[in-house]
Protein backbone atom coordinates (compact mmCIF):
# COMPACT_ATOMS: atom_id res chain seq x y z
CA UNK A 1 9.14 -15.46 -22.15
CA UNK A 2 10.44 -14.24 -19.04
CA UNK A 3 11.86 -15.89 -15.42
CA UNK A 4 9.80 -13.07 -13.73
CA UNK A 5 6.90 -10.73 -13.43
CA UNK A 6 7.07 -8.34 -16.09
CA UNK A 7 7.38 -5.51 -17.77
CA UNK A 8 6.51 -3.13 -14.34
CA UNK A 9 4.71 -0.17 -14.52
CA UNK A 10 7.07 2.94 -13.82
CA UNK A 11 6.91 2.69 -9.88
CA UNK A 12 8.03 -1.22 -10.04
CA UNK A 13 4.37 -2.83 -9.65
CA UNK A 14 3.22 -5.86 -11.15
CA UNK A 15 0.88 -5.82 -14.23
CA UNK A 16 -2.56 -5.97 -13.64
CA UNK A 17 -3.51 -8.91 -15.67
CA UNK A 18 -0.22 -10.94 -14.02
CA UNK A 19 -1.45 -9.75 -10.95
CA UNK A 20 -5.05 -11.22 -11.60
CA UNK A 21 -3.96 -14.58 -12.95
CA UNK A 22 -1.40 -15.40 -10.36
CA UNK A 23 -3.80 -14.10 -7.02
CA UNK A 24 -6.86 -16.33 -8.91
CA UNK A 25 -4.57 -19.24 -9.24
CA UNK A 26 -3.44 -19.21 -5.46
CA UNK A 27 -6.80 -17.84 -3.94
CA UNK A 28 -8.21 -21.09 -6.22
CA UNK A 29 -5.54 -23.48 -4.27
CA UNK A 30 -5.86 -22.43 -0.57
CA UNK A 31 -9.35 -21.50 -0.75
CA UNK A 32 -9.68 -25.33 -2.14
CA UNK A 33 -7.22 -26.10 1.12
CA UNK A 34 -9.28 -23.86 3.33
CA UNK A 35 -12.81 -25.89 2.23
CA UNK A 36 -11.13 -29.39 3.03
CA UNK A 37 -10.04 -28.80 6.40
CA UNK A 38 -12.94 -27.09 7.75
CA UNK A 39 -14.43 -30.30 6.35
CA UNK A 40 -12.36 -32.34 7.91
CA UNK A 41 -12.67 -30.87 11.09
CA UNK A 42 -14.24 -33.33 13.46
CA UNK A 43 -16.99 -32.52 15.77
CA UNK A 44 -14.77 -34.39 18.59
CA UNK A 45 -10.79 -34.57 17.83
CA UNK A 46 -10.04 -38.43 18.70
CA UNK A 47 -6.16 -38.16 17.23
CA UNK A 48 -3.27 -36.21 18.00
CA UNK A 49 -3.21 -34.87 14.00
CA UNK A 50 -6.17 -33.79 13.85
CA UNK A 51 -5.64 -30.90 16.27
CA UNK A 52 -3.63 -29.56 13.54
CA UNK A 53 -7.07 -29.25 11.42
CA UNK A 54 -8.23 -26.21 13.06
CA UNK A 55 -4.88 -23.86 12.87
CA UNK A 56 -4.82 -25.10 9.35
CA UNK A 57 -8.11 -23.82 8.44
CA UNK A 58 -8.03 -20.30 9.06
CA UNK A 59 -3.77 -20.18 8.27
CA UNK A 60 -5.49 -20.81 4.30
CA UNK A 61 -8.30 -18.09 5.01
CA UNK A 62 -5.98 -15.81 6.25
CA UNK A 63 -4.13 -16.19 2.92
CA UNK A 64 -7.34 -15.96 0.92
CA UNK A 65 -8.36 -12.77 2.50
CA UNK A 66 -4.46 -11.07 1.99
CA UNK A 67 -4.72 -12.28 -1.62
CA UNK A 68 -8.30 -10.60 -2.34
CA UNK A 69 -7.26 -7.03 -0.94
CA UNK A 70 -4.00 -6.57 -2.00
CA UNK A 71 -4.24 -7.71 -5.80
CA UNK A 72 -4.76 -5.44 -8.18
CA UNK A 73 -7.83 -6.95 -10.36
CA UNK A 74 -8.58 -6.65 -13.98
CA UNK A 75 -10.83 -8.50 -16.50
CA UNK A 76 -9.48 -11.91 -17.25
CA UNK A 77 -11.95 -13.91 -19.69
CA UNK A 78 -9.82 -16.61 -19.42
CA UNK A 79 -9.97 -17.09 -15.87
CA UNK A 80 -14.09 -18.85 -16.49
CA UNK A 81 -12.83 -22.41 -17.99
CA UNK A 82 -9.11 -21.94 -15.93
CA UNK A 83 -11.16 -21.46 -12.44
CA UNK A 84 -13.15 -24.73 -13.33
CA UNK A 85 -9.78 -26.83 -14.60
CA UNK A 86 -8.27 -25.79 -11.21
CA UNK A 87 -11.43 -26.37 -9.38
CA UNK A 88 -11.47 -30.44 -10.01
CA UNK A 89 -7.68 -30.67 -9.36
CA UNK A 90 -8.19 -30.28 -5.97
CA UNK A 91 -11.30 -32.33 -5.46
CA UNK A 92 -10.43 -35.24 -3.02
CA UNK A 93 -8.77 -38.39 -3.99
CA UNK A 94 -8.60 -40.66 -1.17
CA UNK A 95 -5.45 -42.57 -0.91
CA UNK A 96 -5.56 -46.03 -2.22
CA UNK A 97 -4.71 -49.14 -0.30
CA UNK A 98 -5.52 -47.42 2.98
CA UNK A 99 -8.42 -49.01 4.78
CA UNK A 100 -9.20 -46.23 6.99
CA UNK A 101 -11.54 -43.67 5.11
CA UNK A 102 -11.28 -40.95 7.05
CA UNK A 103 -7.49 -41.46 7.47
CA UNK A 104 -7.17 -41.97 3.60
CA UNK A 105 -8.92 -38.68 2.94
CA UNK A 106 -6.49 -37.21 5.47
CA UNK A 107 -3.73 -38.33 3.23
CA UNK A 108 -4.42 -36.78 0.33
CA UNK A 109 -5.41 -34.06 1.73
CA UNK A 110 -1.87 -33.30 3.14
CA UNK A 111 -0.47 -34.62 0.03
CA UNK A 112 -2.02 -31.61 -1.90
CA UNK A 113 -1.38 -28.95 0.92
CA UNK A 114 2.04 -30.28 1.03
CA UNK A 115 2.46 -29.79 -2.73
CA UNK A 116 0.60 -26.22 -2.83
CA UNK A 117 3.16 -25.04 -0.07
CA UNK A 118 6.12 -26.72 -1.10
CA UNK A 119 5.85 -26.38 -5.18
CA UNK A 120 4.70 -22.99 -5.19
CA UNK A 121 7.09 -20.42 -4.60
CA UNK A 122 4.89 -16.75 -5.67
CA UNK A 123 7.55 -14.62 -4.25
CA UNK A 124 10.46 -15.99 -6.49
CA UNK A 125 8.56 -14.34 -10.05
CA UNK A 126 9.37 -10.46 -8.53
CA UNK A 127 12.53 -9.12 -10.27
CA UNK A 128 15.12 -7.74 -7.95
CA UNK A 129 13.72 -4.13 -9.25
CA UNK A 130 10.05 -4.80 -8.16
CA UNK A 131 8.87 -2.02 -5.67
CA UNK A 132 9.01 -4.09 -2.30
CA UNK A 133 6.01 -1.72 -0.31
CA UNK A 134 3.50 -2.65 -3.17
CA UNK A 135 0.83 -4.57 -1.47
CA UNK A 136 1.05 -7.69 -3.66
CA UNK A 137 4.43 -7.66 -3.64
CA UNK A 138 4.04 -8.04 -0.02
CA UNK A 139 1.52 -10.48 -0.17
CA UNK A 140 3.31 -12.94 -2.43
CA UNK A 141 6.20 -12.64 0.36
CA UNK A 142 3.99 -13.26 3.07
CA UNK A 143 2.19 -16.27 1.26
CA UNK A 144 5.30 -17.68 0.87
CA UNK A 145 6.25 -17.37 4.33
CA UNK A 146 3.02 -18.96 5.42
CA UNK A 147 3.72 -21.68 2.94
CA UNK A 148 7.32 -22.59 4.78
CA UNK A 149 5.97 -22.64 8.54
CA UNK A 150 2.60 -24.52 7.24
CA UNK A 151 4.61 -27.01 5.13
CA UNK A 152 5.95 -28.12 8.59
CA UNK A 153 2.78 -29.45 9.43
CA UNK A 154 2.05 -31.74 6.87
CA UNK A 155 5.69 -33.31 6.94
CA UNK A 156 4.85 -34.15 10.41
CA UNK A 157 1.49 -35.86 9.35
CA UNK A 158 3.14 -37.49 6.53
CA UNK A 159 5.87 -39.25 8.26
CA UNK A 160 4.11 -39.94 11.68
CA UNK A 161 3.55 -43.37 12.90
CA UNK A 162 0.38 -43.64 12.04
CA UNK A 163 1.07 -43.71 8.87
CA UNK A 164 4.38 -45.72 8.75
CA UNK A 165 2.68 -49.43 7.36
CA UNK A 166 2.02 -47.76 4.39
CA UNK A 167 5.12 -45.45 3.81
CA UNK A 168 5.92 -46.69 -0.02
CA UNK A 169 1.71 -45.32 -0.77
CA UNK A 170 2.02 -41.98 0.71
CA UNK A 171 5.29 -41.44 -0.87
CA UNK A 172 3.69 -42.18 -4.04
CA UNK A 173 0.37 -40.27 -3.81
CA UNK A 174 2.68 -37.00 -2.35
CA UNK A 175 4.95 -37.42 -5.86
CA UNK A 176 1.59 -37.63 -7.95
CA UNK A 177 -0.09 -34.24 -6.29
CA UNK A 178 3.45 -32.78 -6.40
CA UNK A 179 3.36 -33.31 -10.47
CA UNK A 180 -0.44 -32.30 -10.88
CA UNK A 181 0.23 -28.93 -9.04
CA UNK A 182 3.61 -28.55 -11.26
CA UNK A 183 1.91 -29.10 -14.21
CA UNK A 184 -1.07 -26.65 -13.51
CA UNK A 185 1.35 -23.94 -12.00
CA UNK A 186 3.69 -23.74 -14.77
CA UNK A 187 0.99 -23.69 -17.50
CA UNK A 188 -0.67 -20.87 -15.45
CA UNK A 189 2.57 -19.07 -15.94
CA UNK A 190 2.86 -19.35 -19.54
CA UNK A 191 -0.23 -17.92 -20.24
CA UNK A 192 1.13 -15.04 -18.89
CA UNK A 193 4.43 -14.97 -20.28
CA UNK A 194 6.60 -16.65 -17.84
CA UNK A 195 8.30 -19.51 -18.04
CA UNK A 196 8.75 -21.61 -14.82
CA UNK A 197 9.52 -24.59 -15.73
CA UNK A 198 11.66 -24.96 -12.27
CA UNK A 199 11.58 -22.28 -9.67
CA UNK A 200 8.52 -22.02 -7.96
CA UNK A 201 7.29 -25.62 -8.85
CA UNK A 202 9.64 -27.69 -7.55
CA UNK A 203 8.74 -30.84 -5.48
């Protein structure tokens, strides 16, 4: 297996089939993102975080959309029982030992955005010799841009004072998420030859 995309076609661009595994695998993710914090977003914002919500939401539709026009799409059978394995990973866990519901679901839903934007690193799988104007090229940069300024947000969340009583459970349920997306990332990878068993999935 190989550290990066490969083999490119003659003008440096990403296989097809890579293309389609890797843009179904992160259009899964931050749609899932994208879903949660619309439905998080309160009718009234009572707390300082949740103003947040809002620039959230469309940040993860703005990456959908990107993802969607600049991949180049192929058949992928495989992608039917994948889609649904990725699909219940990010269903909401609410934080344990957290009394607050809403607050609890607000937890783990950083958690996992913290762990999509901070373990996944798209951008680092294109060899030095990949053609840098191909769109998804591009749009694997620009993804992981996003990821870096969004990432911001929920550290903020994470270590605010609201949620300093129960430090030593957020830590843990952040380190859990962290390990489900590494896991799911890395065996997306090898079924496309690449082996990542570090960069790009990284806590």
């Amino acid at each position: 297996m190989s550290a990066f995309f490969g083999p490119l076609d003659s003008d440096g661009r990403v296989s097809a089939r890579q293309q389609t595994r890797v843009a179904s695998f992160l259009i899964s993710a931050h749609g899932a993102l994208g879903r949660r914090f619309a439905l998080a977003l309160p009718l009234r914002m009572e707390s300082a975080w949740q103003t947040e919500l809002n620039a959230q939401f469309y940040n993860q539709s703005e990456i959908v959309s990107l993802l969607l026009r600049a991949t180049s799409w192929t058949t992928d059978l495989a992608l039917a029982y994948l889609t649904a394995a990725w699909e219940i990973a990010w269903l909401p866990a609410p934080v344990e030992r957290i009394p607050d519901h809403s607050l609890a679901l607000a937890v783990d839903l950083a958690t996992l955005a913290h762990a999509v934007h901070a373990g996944i690193r798209p951008a680092a799988l294109l060899p030095v010799e990949a053609n840098p104007n191909d769109p998804f090229s591009m749009a694997l940069r620009r993804v992981e841009f996003e990821s870096g300024r969004l990432l911001q947000a929920q550290i903020m969340f994470l270590k605010g004072e609201i949620l300093l009583p129960y430090r030593d459970t957020v830590s843990t349920a952040l380190e859990r998420r962290h390990v489900q997306i590494r896991k799911l990332w890395c065996e997306m990878l090898e079924g496309i030859d690449i082996s990542r068993s570090e960069n790009g999935a990284k806590a």
